[in-house]
N, C-alpha and C. Protein backbone atom coordinates (compact mmCIF):
# COMPACT_ATOMS: atom_id res chain seq x y z
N UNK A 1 0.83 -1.76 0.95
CA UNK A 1 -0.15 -2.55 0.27
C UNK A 1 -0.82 -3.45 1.27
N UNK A 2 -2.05 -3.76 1.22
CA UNK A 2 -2.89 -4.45 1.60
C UNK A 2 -3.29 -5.61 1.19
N UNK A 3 -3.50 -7.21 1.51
CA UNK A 3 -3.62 -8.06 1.03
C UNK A 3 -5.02 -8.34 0.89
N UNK A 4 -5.51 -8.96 0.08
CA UNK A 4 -6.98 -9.34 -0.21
C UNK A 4 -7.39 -10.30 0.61
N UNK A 5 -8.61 -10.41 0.48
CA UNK A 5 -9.05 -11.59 1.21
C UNK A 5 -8.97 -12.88 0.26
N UNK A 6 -9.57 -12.25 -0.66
CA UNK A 6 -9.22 -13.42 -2.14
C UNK A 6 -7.63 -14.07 -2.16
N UNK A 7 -7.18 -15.37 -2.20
CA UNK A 7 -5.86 -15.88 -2.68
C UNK A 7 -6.24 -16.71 -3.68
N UNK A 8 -5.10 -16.29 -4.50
CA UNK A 8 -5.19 -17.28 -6.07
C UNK A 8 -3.49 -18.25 -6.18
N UNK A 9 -4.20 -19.06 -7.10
CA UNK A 9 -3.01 -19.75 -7.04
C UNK A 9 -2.39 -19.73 -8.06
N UNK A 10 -0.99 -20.10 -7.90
CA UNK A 10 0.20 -19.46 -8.88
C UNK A 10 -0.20 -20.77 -10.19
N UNK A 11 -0.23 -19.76 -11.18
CA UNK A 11 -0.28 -21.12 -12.40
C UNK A 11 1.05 -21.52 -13.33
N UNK A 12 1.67 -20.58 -12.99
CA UNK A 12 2.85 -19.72 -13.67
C UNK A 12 4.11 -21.20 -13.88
N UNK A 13 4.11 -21.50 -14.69
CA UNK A 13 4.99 -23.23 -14.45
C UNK A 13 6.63 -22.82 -14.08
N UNK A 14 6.57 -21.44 -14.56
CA UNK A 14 8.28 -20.97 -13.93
C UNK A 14 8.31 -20.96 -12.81
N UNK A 15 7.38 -20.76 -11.98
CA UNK A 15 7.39 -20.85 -10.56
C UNK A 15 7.42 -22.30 -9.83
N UNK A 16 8.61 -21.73 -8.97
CA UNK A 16 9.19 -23.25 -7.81
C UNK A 16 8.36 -23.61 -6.86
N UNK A 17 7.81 -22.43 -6.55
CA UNK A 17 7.03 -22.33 -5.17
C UNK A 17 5.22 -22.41 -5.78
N UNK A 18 4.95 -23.79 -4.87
CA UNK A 18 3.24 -24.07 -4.92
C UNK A 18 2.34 -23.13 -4.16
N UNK A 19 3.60 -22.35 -3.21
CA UNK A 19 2.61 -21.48 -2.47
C UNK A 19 1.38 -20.50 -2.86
N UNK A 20 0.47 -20.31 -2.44
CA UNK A 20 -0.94 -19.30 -3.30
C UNK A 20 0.25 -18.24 -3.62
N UNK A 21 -0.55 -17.40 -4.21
CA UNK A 21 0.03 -15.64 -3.85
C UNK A 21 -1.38 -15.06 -3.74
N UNK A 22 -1.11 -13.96 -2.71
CA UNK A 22 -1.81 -12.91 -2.28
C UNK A 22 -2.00 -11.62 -2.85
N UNK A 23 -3.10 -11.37 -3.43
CA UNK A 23 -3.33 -10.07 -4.29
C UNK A 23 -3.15 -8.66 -3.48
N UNK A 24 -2.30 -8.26 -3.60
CA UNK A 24 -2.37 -6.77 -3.05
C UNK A 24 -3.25 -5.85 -3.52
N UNK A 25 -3.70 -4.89 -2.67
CA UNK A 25 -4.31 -4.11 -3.41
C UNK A 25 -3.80 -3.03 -3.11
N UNK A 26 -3.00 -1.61 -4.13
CA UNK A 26 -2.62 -0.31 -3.89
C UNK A 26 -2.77 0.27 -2.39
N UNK A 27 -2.02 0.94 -1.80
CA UNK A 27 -2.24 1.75 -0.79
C UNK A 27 -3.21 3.10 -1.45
N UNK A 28 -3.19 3.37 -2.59
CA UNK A 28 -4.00 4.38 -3.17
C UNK A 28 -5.43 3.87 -3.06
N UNK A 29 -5.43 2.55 -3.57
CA UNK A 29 -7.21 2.30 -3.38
C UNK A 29 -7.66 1.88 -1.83
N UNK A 30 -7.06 2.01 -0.73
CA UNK A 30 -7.31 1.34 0.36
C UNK A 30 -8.53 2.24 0.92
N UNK A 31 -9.75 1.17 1.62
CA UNK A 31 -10.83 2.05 2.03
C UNK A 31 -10.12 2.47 3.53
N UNK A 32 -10.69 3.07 4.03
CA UNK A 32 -10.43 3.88 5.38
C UNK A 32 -10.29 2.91 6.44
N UNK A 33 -10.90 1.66 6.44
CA UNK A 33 -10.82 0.80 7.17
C UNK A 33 -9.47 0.38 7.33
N UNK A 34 -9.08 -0.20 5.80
CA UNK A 34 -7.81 -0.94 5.76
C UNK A 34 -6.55 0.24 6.16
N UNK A 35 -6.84 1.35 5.63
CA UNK A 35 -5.45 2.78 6.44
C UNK A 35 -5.57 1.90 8.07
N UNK A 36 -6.70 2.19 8.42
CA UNK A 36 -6.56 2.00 10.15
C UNK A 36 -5.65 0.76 10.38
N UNK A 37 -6.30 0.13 9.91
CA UNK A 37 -5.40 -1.90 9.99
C UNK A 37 -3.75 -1.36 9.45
N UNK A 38 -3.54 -0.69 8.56
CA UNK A 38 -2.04 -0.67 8.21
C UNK A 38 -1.25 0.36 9.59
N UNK A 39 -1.97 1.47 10.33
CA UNK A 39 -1.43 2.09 11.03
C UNK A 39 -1.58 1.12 12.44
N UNK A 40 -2.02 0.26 12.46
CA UNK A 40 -2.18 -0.15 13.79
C UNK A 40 -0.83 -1.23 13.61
N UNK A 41 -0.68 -1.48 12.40
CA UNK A 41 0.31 -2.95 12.27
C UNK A 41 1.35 -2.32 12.20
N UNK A 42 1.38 -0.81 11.79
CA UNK A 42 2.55 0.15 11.65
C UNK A 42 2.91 0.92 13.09
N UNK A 43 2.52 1.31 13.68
CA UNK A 43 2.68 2.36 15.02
C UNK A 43 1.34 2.02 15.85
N UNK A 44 1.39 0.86 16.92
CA UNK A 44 0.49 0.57 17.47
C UNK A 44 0.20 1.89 18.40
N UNK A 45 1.00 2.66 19.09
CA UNK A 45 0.92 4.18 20.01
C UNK A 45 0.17 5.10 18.71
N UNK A 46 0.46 5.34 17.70
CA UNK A 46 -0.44 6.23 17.06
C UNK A 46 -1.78 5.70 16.79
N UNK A 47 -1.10 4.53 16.51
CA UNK A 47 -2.68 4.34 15.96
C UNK A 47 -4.08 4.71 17.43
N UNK A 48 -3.38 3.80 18.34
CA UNK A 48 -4.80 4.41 19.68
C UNK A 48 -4.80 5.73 19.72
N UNK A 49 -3.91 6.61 19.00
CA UNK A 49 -3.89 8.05 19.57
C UNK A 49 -5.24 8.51 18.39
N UNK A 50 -5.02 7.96 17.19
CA UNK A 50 -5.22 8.48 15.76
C UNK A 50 -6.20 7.84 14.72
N UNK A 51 -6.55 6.55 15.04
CA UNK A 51 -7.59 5.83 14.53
C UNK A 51 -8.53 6.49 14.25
N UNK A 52 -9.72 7.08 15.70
CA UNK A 52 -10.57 7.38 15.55
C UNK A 52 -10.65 8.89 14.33
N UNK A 53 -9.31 9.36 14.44
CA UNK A 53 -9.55 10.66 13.90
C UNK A 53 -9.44 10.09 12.16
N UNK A 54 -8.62 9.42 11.55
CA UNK A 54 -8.58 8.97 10.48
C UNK A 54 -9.96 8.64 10.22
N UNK A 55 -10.94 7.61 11.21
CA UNK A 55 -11.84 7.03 10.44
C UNK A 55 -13.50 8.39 10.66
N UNK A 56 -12.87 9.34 11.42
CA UNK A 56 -13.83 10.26 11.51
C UNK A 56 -13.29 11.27 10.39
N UNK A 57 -12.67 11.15 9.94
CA UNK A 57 -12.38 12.30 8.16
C UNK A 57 -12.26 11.07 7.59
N UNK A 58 -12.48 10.01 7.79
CA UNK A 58 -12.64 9.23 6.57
C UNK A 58 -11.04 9.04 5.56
N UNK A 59 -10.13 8.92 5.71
CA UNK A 59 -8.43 8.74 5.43
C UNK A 59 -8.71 7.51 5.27
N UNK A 60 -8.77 7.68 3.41
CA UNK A 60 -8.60 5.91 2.96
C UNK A 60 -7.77 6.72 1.95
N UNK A 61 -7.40 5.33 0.90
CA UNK A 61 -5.69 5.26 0.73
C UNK A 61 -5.46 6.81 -0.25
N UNK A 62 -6.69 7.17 -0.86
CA UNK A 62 -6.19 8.32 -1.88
C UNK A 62 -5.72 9.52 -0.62
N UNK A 63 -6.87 9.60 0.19
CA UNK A 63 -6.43 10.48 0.72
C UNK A 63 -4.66 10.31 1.72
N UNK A 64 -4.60 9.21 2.39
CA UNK A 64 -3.43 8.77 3.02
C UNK A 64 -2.51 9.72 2.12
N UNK A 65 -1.85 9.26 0.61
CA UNK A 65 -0.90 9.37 0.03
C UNK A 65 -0.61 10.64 -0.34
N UNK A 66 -2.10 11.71 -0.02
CA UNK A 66 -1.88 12.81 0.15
C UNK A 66 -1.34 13.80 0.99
N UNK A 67 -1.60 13.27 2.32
CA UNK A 67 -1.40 13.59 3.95
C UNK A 67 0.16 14.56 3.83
N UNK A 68 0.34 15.81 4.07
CA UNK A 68 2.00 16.42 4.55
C UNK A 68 1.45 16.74 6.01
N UNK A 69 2.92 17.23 6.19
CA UNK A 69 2.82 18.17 7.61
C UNK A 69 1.48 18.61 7.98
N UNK A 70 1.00 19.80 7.07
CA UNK A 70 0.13 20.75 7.19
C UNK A 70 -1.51 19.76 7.51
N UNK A 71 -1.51 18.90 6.93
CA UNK A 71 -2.92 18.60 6.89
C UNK A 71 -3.01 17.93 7.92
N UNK A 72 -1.67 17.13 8.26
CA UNK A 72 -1.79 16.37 9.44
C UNK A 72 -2.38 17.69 10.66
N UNK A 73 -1.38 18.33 10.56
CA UNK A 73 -1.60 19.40 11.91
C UNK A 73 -3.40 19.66 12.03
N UNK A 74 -4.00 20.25 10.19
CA UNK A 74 -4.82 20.33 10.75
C UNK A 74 -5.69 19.07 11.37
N UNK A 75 -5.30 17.47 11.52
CA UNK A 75 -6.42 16.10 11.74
C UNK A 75 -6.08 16.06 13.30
N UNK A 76 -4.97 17.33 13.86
CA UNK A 76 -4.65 17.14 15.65
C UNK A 76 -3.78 16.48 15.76
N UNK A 77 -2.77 16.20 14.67
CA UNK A 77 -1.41 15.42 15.06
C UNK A 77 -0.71 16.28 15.41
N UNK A 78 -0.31 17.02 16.76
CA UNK A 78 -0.03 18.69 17.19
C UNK A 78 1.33 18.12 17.58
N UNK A 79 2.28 16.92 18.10
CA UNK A 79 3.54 17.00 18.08
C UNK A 79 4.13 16.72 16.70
N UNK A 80 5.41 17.10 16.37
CA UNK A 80 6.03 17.47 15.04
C UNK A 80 6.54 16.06 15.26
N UNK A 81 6.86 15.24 16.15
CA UNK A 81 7.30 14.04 15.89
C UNK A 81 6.99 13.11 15.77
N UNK A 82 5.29 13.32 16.04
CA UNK A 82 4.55 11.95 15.71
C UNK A 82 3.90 12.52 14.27
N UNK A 83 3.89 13.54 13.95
CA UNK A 83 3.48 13.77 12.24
C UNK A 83 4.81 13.37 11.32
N UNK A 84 6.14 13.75 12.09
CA UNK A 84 7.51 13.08 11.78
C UNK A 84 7.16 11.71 11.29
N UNK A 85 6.66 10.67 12.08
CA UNK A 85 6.57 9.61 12.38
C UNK A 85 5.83 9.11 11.69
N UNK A 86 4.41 9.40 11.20
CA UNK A 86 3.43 9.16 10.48
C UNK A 86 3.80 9.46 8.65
N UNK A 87 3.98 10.43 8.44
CA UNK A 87 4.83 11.18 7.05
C UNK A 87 5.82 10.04 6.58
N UNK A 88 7.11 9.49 7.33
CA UNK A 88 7.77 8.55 7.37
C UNK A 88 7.27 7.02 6.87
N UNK A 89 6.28 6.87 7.62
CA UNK A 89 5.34 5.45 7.50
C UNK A 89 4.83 6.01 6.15
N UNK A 90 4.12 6.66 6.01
CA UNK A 90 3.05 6.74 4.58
C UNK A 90 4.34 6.90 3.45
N UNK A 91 5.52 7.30 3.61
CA UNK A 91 6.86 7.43 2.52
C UNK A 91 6.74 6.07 2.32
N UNK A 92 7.15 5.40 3.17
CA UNK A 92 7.59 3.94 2.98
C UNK A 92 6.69 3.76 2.06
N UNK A 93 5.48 3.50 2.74
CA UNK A 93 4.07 2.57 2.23
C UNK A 93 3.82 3.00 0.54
N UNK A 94 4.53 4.44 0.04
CA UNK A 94 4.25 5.10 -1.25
C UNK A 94 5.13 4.48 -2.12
N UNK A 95 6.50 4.17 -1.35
CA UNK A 95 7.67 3.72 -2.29
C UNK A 95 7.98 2.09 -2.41
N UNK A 96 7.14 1.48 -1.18
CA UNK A 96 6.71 -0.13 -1.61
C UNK A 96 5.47 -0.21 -2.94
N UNK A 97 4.61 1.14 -2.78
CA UNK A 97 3.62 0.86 -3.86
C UNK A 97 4.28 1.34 -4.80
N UNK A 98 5.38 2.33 -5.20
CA UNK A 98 5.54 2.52 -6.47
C UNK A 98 7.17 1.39 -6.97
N UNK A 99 7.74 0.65 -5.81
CA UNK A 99 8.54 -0.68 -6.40
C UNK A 99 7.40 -1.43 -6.98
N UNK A 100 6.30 -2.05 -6.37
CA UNK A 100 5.45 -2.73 -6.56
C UNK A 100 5.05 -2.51 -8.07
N UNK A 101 4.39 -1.52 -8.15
CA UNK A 101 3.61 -0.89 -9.97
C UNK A 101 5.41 -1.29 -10.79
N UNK A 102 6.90 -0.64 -10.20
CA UNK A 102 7.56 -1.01 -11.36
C UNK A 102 7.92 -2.33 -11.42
N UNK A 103 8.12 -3.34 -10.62
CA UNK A 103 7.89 -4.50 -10.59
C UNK A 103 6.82 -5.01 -12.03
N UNK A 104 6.02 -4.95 -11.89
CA UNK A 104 4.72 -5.19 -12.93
C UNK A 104 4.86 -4.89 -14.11
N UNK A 105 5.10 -3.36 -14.13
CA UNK A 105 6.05 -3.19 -15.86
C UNK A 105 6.80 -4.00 -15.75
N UNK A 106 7.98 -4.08 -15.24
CA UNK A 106 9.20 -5.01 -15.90
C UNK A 106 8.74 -6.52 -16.17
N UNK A 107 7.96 -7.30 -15.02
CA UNK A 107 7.26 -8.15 -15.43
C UNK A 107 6.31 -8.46 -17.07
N UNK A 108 6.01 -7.27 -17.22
CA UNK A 108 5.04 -7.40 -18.42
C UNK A 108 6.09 -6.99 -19.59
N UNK A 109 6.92 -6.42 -19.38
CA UNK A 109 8.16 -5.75 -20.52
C UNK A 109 8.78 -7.33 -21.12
N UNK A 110 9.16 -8.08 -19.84
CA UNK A 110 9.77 -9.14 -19.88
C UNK A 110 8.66 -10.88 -20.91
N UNK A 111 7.43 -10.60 -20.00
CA UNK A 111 6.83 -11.27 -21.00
C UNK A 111 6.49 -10.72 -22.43
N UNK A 112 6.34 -9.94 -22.88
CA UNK A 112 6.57 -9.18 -24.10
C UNK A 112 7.48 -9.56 -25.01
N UNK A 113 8.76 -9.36 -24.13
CA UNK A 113 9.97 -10.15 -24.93
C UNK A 113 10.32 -11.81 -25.13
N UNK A 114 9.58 -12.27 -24.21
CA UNK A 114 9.74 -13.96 -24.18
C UNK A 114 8.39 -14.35 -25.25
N UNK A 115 7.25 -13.64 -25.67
CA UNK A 115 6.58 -14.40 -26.36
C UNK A 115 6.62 -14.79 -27.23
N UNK A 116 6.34 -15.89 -28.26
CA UNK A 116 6.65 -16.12 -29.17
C UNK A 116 6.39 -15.06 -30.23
N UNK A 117 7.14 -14.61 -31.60
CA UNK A 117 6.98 -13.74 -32.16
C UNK A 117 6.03 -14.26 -33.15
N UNK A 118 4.79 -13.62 -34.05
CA UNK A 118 3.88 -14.09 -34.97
C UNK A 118 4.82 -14.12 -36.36
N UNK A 119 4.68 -15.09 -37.04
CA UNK A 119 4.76 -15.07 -38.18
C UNK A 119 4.02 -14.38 -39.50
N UNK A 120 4.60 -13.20 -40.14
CA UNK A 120 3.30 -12.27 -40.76
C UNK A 120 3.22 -13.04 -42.75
């Protein structure tokens, strides 16, 4: 996930911490720009190897989460251990975004259950 430029602040009175929070935005919606910024903060050696080729096919986040072996091979990632390496990174980055989304259900499950119930 990618952080916004936008920060909002927590209104939430259960919360201890005054700190802002930072809006993420999906690795699925990331434009091609922000892939580059996550691989450079991720594998600074790939990224100089691989930047240009991401932002010349254009690899923003739908496509990222698509990326296997095969497609890599065909973008010129020709050693098996830096497509190893890359495959690995985009796992992570899929399974922080899908804690993240269940995070949010349970969050919303949970306020659901704390609201007050209507009287009919």
């Amino acid at each position: 996930m990618v952080a916004e430029s936008s920060v909002s602040s927590s209104t939430d009175s259960s919360s201890t911490s005054s700190a802002p929070l930072v809006r993420l935005v999906p690795c699925g919606h990331w434009s091609t720009e922000q892939v580059v910024s996550w691989l450079k903060r991720t594998d600074v050696h790939l990224a100089e190897k691989y930047a240009d080729v991401f932002l010349e096919h254009d690899v923003n986040g739908a496509a990222l989460i698509k990326l296997n072996d095969k497609t890599l091979r065909e973008l010129g990632v020709q050693l098996e251990s830096e497509r190893s390496q890359l495959m690995h990174q985009i796992y992570r980055q899929i399974i922080k975004q899908e804690i993240f989304d269940l995070q949010r259900v349970m969050d919303s499950v949970q306020k659901e259950n704390v609201s007050p119930k209507r009287a009919k």
